[in-house]
C-alpha atoms as a PDB file:
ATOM      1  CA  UNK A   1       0.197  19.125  16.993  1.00  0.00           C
ATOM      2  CA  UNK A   2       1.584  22.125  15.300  1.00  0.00           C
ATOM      3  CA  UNK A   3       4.803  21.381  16.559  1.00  0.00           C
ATOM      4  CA  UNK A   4       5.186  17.876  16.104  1.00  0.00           C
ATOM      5  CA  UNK A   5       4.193  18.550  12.235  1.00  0.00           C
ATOM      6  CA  UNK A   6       6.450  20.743  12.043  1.00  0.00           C
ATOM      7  CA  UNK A   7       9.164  18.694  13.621  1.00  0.00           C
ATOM      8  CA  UNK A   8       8.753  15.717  11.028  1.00  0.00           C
ATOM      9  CA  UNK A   9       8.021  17.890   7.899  1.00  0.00           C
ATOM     10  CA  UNK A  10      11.148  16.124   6.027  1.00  0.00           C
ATOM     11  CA  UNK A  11       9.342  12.874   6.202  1.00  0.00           C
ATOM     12  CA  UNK A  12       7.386  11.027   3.657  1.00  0.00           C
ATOM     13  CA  UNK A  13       4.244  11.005   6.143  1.00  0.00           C
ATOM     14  CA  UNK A  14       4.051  14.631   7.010  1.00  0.00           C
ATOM     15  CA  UNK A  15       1.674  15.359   3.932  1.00  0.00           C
ATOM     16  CA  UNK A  16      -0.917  12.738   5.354  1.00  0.00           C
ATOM     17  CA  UNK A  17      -0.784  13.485   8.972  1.00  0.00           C
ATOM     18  CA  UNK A  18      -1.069  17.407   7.881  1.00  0.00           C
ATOM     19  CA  UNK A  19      -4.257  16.370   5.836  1.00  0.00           C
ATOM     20  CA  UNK A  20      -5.667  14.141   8.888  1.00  0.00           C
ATOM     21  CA  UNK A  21      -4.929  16.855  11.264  1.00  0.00           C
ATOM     22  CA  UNK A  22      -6.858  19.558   9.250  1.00  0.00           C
ATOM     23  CA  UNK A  23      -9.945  16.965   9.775  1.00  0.00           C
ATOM     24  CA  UNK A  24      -8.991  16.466  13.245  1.00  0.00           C
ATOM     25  CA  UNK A  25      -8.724  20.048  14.371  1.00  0.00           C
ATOM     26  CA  UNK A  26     -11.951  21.401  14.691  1.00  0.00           C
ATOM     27  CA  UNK A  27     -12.486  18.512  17.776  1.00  0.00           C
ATOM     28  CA  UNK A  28      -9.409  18.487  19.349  1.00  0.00           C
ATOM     29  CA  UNK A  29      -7.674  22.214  18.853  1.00  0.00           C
ATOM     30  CA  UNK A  30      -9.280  23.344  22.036  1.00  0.00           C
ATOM     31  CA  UNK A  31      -8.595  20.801  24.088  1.00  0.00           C
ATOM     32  CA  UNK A  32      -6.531  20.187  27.290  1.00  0.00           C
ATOM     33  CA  UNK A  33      -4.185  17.612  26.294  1.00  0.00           C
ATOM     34  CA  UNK A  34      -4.281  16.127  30.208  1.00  0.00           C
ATOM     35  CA  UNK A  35      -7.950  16.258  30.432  1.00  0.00           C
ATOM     36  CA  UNK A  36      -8.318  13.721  26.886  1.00  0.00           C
ATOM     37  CA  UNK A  37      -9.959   9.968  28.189  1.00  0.00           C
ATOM     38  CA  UNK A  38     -11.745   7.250  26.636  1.00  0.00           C
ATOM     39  CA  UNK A  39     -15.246   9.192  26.681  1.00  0.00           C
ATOM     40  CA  UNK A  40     -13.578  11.997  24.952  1.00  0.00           C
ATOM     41  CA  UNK A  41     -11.956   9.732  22.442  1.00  0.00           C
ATOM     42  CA  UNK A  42     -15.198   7.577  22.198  1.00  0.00           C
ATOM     43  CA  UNK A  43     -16.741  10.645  21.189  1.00  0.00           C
ATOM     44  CA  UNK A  44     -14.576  11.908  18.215  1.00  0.00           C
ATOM     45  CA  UNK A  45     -14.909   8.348  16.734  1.00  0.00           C
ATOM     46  CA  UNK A  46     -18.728   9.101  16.774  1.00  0.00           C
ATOM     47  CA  UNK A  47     -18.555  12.629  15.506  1.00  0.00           C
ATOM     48  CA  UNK A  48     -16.927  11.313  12.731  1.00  0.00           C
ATOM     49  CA  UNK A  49     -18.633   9.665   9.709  1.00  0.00           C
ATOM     50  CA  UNK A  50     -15.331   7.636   8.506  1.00  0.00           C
ATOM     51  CA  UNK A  51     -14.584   3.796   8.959  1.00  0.00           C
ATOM     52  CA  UNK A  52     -12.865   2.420  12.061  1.00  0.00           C
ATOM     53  CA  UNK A  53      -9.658   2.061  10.377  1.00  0.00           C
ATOM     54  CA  UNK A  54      -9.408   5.826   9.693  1.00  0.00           C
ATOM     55  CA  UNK A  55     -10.860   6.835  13.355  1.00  0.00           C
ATOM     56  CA  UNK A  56      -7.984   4.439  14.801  1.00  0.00           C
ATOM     57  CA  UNK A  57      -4.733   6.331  12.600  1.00  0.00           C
ATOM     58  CA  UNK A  58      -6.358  10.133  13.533  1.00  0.00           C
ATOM     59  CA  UNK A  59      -6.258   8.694  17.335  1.00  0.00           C
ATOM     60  CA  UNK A  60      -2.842   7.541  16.756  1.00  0.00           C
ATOM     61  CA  UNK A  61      -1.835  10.589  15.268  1.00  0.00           C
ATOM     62  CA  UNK A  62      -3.166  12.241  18.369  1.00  0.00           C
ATOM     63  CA  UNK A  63      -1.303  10.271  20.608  1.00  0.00           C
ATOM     64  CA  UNK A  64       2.118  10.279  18.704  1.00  0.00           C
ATOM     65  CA  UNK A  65       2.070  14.066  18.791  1.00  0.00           C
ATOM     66  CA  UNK A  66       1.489  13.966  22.752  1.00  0.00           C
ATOM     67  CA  UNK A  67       3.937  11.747  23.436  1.00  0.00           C
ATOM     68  CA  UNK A  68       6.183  14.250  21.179  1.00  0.00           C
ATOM     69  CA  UNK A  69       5.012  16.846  23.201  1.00  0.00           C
ATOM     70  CA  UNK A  70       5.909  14.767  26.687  1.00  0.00           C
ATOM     71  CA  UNK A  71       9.302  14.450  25.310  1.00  0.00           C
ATOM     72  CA  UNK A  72       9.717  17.826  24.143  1.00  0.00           C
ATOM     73  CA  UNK A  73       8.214  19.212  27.062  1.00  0.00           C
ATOM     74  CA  UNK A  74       5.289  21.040  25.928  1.00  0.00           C
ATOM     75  CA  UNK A  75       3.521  19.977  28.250  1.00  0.00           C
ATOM     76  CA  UNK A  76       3.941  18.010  31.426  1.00  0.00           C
ATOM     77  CA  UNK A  77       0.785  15.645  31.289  1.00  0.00           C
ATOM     78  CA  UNK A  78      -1.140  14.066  28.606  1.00  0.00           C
ATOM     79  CA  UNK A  79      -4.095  11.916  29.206  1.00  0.00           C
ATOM     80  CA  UNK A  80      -4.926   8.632  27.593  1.00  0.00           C
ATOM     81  CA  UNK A  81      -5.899   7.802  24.051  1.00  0.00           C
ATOM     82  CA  UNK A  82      -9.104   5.224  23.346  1.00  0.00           C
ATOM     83  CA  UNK A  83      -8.420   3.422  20.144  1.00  0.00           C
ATOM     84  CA  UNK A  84     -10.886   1.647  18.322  1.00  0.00           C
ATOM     85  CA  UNK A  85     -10.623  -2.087  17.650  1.00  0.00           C
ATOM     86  CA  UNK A  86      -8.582  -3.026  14.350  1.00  0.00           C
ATOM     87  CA  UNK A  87     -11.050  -3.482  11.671  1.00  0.00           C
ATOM     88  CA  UNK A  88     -10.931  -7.328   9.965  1.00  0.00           C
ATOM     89  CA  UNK A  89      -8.837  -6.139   6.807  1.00  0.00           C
ATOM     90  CA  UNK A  90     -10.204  -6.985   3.778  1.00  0.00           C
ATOM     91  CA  UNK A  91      -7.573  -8.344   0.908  1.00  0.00           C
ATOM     92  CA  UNK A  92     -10.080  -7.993  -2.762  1.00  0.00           C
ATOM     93  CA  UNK A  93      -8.369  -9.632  -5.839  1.00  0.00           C
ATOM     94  CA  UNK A  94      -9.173 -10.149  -9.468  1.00  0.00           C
ATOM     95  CA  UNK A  95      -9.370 -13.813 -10.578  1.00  0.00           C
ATOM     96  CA  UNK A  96      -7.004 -13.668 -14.533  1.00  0.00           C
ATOM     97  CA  UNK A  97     -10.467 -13.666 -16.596  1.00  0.00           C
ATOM     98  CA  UNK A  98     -11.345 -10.206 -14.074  1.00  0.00           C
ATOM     99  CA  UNK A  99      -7.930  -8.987 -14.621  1.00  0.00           C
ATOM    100  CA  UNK A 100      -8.062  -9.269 -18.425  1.00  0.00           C
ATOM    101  CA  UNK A 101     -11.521  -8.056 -18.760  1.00  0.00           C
ATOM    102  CA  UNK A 102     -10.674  -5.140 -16.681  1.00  0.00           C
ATOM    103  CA  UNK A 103      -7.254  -4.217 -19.009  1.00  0.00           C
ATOM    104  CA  UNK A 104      -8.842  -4.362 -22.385  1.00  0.00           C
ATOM    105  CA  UNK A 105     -10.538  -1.671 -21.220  1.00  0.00           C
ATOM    106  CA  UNK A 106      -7.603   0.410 -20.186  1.00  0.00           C
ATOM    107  CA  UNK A 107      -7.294   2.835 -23.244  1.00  0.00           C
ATOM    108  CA  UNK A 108      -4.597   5.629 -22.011  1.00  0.00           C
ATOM    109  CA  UNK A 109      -0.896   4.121 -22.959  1.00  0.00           C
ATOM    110  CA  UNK A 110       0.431   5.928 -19.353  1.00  0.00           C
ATOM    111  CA  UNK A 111      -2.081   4.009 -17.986  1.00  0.00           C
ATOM    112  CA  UNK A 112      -1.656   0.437 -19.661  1.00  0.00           C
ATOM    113  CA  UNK A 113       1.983   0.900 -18.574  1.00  0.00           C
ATOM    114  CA  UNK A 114       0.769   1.324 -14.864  1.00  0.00           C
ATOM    115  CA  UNK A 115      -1.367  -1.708 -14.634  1.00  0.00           C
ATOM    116  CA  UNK A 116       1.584  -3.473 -16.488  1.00  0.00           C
ATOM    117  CA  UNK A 117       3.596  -2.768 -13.574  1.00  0.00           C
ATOM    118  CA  UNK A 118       0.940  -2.967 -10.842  1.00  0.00           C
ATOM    119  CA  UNK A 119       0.362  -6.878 -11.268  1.00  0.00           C
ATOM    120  CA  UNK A 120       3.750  -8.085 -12.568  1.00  0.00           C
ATOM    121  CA  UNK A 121       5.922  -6.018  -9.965  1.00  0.00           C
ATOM    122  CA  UNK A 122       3.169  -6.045  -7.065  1.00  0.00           C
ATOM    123  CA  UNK A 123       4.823  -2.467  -6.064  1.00  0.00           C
ATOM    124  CA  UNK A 124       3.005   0.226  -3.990  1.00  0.00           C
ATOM    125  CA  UNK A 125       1.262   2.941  -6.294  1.00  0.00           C
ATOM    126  CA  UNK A 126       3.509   5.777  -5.174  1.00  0.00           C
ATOM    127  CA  UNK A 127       6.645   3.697  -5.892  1.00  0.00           C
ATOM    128  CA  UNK A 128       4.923   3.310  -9.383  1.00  0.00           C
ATOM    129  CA  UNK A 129       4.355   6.700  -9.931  1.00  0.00           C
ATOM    130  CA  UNK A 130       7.639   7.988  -8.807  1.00  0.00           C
ATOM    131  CA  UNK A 131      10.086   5.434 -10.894  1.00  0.00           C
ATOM    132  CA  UNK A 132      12.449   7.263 -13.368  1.00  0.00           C
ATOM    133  CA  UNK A 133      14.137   5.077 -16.416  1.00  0.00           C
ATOM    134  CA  UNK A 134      17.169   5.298 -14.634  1.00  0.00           C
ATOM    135  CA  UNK A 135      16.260   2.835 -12.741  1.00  0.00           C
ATOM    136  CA  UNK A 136      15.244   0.399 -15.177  1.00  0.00           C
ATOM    137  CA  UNK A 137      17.845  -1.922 -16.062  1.00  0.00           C
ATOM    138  CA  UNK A 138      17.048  -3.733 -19.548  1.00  0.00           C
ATOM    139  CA  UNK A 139      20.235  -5.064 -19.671  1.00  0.00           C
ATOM    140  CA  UNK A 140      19.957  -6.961 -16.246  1.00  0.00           C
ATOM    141  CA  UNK A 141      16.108  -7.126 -16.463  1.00  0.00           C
ATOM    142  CA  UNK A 142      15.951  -5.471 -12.949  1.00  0.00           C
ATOM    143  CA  UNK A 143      13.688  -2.672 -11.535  1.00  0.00           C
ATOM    144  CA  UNK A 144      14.889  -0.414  -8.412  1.00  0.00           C
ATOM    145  CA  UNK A 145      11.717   1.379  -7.050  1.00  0.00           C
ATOM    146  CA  UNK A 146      14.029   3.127  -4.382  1.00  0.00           C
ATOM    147  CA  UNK A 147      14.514   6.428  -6.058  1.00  0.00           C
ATOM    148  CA  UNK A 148      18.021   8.459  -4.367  1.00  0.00           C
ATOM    149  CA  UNK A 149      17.959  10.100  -1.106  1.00  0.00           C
ATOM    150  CA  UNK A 150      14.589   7.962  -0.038  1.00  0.00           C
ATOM    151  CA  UNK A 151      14.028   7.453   3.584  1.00  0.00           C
ATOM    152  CA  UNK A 152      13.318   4.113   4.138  1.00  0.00           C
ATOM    153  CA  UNK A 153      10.078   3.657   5.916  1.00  0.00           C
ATOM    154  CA  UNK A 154       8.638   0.785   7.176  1.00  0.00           C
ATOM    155  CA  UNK A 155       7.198   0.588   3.159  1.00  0.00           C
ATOM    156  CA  UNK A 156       9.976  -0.697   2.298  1.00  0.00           C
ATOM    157  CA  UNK A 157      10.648  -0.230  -1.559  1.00  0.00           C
ATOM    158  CA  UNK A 158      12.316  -3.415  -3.652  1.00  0.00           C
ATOM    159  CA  UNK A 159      14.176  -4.598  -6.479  1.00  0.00           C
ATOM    160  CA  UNK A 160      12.435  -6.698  -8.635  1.00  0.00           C
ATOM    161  CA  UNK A 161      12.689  -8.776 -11.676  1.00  0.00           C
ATOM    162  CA  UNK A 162      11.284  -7.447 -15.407  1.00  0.00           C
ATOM    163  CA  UNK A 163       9.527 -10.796 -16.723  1.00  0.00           C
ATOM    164  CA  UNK A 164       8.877 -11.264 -20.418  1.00  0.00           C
ATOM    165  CA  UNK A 165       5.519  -9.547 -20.552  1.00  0.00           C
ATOM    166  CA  UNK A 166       6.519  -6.617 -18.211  1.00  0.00           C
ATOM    167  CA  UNK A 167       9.429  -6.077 -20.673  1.00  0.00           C
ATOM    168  CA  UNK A 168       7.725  -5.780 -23.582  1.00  0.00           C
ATOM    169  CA  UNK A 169       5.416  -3.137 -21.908  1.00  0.00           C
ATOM    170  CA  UNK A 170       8.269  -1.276 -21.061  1.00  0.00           C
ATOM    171  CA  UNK A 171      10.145  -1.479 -24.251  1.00  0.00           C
ATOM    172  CA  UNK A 172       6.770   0.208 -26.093  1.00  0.00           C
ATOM    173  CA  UNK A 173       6.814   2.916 -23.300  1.00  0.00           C
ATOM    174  CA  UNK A 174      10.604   3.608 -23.328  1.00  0.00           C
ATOM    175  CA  UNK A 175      10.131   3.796 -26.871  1.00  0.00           C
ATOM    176  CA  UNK A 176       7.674   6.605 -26.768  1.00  0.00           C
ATOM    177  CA  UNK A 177       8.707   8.308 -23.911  1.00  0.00           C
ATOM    178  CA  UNK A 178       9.272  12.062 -23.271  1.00  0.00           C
ATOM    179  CA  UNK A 179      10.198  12.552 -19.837  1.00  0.00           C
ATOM    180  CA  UNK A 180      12.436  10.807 -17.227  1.00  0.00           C
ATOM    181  CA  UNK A 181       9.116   9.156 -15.357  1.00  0.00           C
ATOM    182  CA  UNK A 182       8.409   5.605 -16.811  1.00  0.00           C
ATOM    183  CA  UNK A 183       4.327   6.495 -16.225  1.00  0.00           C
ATOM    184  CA  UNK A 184       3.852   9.673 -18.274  1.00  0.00           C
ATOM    185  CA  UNK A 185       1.275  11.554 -19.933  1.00  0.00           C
ATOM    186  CA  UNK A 186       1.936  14.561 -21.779  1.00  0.00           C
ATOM    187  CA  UNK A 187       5.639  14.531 -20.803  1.00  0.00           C
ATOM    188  CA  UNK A 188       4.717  15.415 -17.462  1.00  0.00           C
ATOM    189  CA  UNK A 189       4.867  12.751 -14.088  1.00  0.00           C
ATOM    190  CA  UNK A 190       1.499  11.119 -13.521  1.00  0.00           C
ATOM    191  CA  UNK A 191       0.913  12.182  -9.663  1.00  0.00           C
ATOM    192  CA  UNK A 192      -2.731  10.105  -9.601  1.00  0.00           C
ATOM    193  CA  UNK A 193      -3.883   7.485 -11.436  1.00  0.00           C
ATOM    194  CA  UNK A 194      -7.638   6.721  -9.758  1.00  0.00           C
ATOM    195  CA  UNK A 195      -9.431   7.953 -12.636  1.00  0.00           C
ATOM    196  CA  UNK A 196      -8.102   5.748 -15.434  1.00  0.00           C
ATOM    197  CA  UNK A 197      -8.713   3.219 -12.938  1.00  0.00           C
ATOM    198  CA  UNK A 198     -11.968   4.465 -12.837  1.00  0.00           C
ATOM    199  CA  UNK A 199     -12.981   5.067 -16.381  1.00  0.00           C
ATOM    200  CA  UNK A 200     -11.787   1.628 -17.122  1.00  0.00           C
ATOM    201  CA  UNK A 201     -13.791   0.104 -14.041  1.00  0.00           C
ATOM    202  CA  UNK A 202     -17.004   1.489 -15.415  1.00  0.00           C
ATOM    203  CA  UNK A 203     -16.270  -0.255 -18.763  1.00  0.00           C
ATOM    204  CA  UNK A 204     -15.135  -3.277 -17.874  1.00  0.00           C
ATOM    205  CA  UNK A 205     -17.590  -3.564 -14.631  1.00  0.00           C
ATOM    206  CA  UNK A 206     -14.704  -5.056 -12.704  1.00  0.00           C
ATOM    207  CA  UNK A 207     -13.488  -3.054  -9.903  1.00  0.00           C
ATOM    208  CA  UNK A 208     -10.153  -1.963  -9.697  1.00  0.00           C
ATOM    209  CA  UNK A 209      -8.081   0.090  -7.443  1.00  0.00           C
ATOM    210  CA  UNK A 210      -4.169   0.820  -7.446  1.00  0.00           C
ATOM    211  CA  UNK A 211      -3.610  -1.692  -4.534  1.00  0.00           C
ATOM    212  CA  UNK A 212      -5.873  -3.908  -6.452  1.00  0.00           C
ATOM    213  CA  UNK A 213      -2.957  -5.053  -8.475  1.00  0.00           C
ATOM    214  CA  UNK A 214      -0.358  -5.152  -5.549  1.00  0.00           C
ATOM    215  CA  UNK A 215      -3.162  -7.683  -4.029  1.00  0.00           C
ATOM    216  CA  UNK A 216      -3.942  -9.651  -7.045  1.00  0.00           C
ATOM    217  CA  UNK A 217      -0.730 -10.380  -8.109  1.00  0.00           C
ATOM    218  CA  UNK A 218       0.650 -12.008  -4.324  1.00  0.00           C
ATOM    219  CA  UNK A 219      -2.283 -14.360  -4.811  1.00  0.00           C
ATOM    220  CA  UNK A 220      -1.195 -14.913  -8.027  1.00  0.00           C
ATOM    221  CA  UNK A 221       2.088 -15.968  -6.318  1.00  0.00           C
ATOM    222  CA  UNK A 222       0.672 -17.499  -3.471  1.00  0.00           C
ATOM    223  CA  UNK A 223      -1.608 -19.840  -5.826  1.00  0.00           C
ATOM    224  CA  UNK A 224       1.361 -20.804  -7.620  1.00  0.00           C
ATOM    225  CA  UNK A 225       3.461 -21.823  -4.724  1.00  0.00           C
ATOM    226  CA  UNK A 226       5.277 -19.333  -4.267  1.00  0.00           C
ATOM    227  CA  UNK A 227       7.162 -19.577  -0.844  1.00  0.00           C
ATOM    228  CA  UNK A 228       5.737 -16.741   1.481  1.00  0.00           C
ATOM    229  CA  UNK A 229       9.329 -15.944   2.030  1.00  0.00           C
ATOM    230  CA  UNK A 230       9.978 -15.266  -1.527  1.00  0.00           C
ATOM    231  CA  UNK A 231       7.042 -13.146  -1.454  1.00  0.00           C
ATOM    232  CA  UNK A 232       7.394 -11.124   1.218  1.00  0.00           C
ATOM    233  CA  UNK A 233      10.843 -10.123  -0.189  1.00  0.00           C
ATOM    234  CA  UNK A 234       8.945  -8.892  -3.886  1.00  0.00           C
ATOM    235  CA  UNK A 235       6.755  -6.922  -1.847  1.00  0.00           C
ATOM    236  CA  UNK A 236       9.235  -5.341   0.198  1.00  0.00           C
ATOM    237  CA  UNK A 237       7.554  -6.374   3.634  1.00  0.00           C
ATOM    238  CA  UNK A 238      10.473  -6.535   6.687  1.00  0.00           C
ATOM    239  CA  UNK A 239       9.257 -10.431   7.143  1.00  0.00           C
ATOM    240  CA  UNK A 240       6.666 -12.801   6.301  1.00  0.00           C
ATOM    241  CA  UNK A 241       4.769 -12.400   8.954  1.00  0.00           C
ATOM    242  CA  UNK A 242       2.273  -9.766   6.892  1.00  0.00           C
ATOM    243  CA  UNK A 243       2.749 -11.941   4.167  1.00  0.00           C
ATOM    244  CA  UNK A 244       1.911 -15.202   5.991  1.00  0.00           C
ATOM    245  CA  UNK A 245      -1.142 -13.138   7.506  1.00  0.00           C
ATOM    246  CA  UNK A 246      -2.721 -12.397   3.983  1.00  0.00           C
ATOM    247  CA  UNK A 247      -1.636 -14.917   1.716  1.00  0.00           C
ATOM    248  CA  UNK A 248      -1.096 -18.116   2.868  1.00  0.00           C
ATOM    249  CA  UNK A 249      -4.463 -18.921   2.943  1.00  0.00           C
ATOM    250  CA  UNK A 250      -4.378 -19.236  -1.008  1.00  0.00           C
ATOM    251  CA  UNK A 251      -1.247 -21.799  -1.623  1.00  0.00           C
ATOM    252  CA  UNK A 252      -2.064 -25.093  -2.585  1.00  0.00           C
ATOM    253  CA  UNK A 253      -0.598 -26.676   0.046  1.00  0.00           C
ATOM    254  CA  UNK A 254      -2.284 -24.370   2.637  1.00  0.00           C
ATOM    255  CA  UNK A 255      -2.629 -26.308   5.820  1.00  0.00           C
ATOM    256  CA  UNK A 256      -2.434 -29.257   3.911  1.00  0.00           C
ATOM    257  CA  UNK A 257       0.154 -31.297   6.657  1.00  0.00           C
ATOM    258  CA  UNK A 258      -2.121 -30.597   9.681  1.00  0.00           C
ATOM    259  CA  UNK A 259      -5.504 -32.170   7.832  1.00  0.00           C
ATOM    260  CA  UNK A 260      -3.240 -35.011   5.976  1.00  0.00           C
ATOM    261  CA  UNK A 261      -2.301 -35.372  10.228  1.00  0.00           C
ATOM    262  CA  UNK A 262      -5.798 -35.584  11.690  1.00  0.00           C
ATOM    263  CA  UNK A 263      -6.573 -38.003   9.132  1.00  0.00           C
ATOM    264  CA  UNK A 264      -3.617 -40.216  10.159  1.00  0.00           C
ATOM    265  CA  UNK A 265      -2.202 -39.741   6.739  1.00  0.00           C
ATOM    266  CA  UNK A 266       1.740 -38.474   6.207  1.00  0.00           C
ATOM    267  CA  UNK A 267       1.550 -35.444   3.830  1.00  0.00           C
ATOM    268  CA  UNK A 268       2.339 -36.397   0.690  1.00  0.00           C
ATOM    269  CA  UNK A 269       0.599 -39.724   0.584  1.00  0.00           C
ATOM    270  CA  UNK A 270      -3.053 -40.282  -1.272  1.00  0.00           C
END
């Protein structure tokens, strides 16, 4: 495991799997990597008090750095890796009446800017975080969230459109700002933004995360009919598939052709 961190240290996921692997480690750092089987796996996921979701990435992790270790040859054998089953995963959004409860009581200006871009840009919360005015383009009323040298992932980061409220957001925080990161505070780069989600939460007593916005705002889409297509492309997802998956469900027209069908109508008709 030591190895294989090492060996992918210039990639945005090394930070994580280094965090997951200093929870792992007291389990696994003794182990025989030919002697691991489903009992052995079954019993990590037990030992640890974290949801199934979390328990299924550490196993992952596991097996990704044993297959590195295969192909590196480290060692000659490895044994097999258990996984639990995928967990049903849960998509929360705000209805608008949450959404603008939960902003009035956003007080923080850095903050007010996030949630600004959160719901009208649907972008990941790093992608927020890490966007520089250079790649705001007033003139064109286009956002690039793919700062230079980024390494595309399978997060794939977007170009999106600045709509009317968005811009005047931005204008205001352009306006005032003092550093080259759009969301600021102090003239410094905001690297977290949980606990002005927080703070706000508690006041408004609607709960909101970062990827609450990112959520709320394809539903948005998807209840205005958005094509899933169209969506999937704002979001930066490699084809609708995910998209389909999670939002389709809330279009208008959901379905609508196959229940028009059974009741030997033709879509369209009354």
């Amino acid at each position: 495991m030591t190895g294989y961190l090492a060996s992918i240290r210039h990639k945005p996921s090394h930070a994580r799997r280094e965090d997951g692997w200093k929870a792992m480690k007291p389990f696994w750092q003794n182990v025989d990597p030919a002697l691991i089987d489903d009992a052995m796996c079954q019993a990590y996921r037990a030992a640890r008090n974290v949801g199934d979701s979390t328990a299924r990435y550490e196993l992952l992790e596991i097996s990704t750095a044993l297959n590195w270790a295969v192909r590196e040859r480290k060692i000659t054998k490895r044994g097999k890796i258990w996984l639990p089953s995928l967990p049903e995963r849960k998509m929360r959004h705000l209805t608008r009446a949450q959404f603008d409860r939960f902003f009035a009581e956003v007080r923080a200006a850095h903050a007010r800017t996030y949630v600004m871009l959160g719901i009208y840009t649907v972008a990941r919360p790093s992608a927020i975080l890490q966007l520089t005015w250079d790649r705001v383009d007033f003139m064109r009323r286009l956002i690039d969230f793919t700062p230079p040298g980024h390494v595309r992932t399978s997060k794939r980061r977007t170009v999106v459109p600045i709509g009317d409220a968005l811009l005047a957001e931005l204008q205001l925080a352009y306006a005032r700002r003092t550093s080259i990161y759009v969301v600021e505070h102090g003239g410094e780069q905001v690297k977290s933004i949980k606990k002005a989600f927080q703070a706000a939460s508690q006041r408004s007593a609607v709960h909101v995360t970062p990827y609450t916005l990112r959520h709320t705002g394809a539903v948005w889409a998807a209840e205005g009919g958005v094509p899933m297509s169209q969506i999937a492309q704002f979001m930066g997802h490699d084809d609708d598939r995910t998209t389909q998956k999670y939002y389709s469900r809330y279009s208008p027209d959901y379905l609508l052709g196959v229940a028009k069908a059974i009741e030997g109508k033709a879509q369209g008709s009354i």
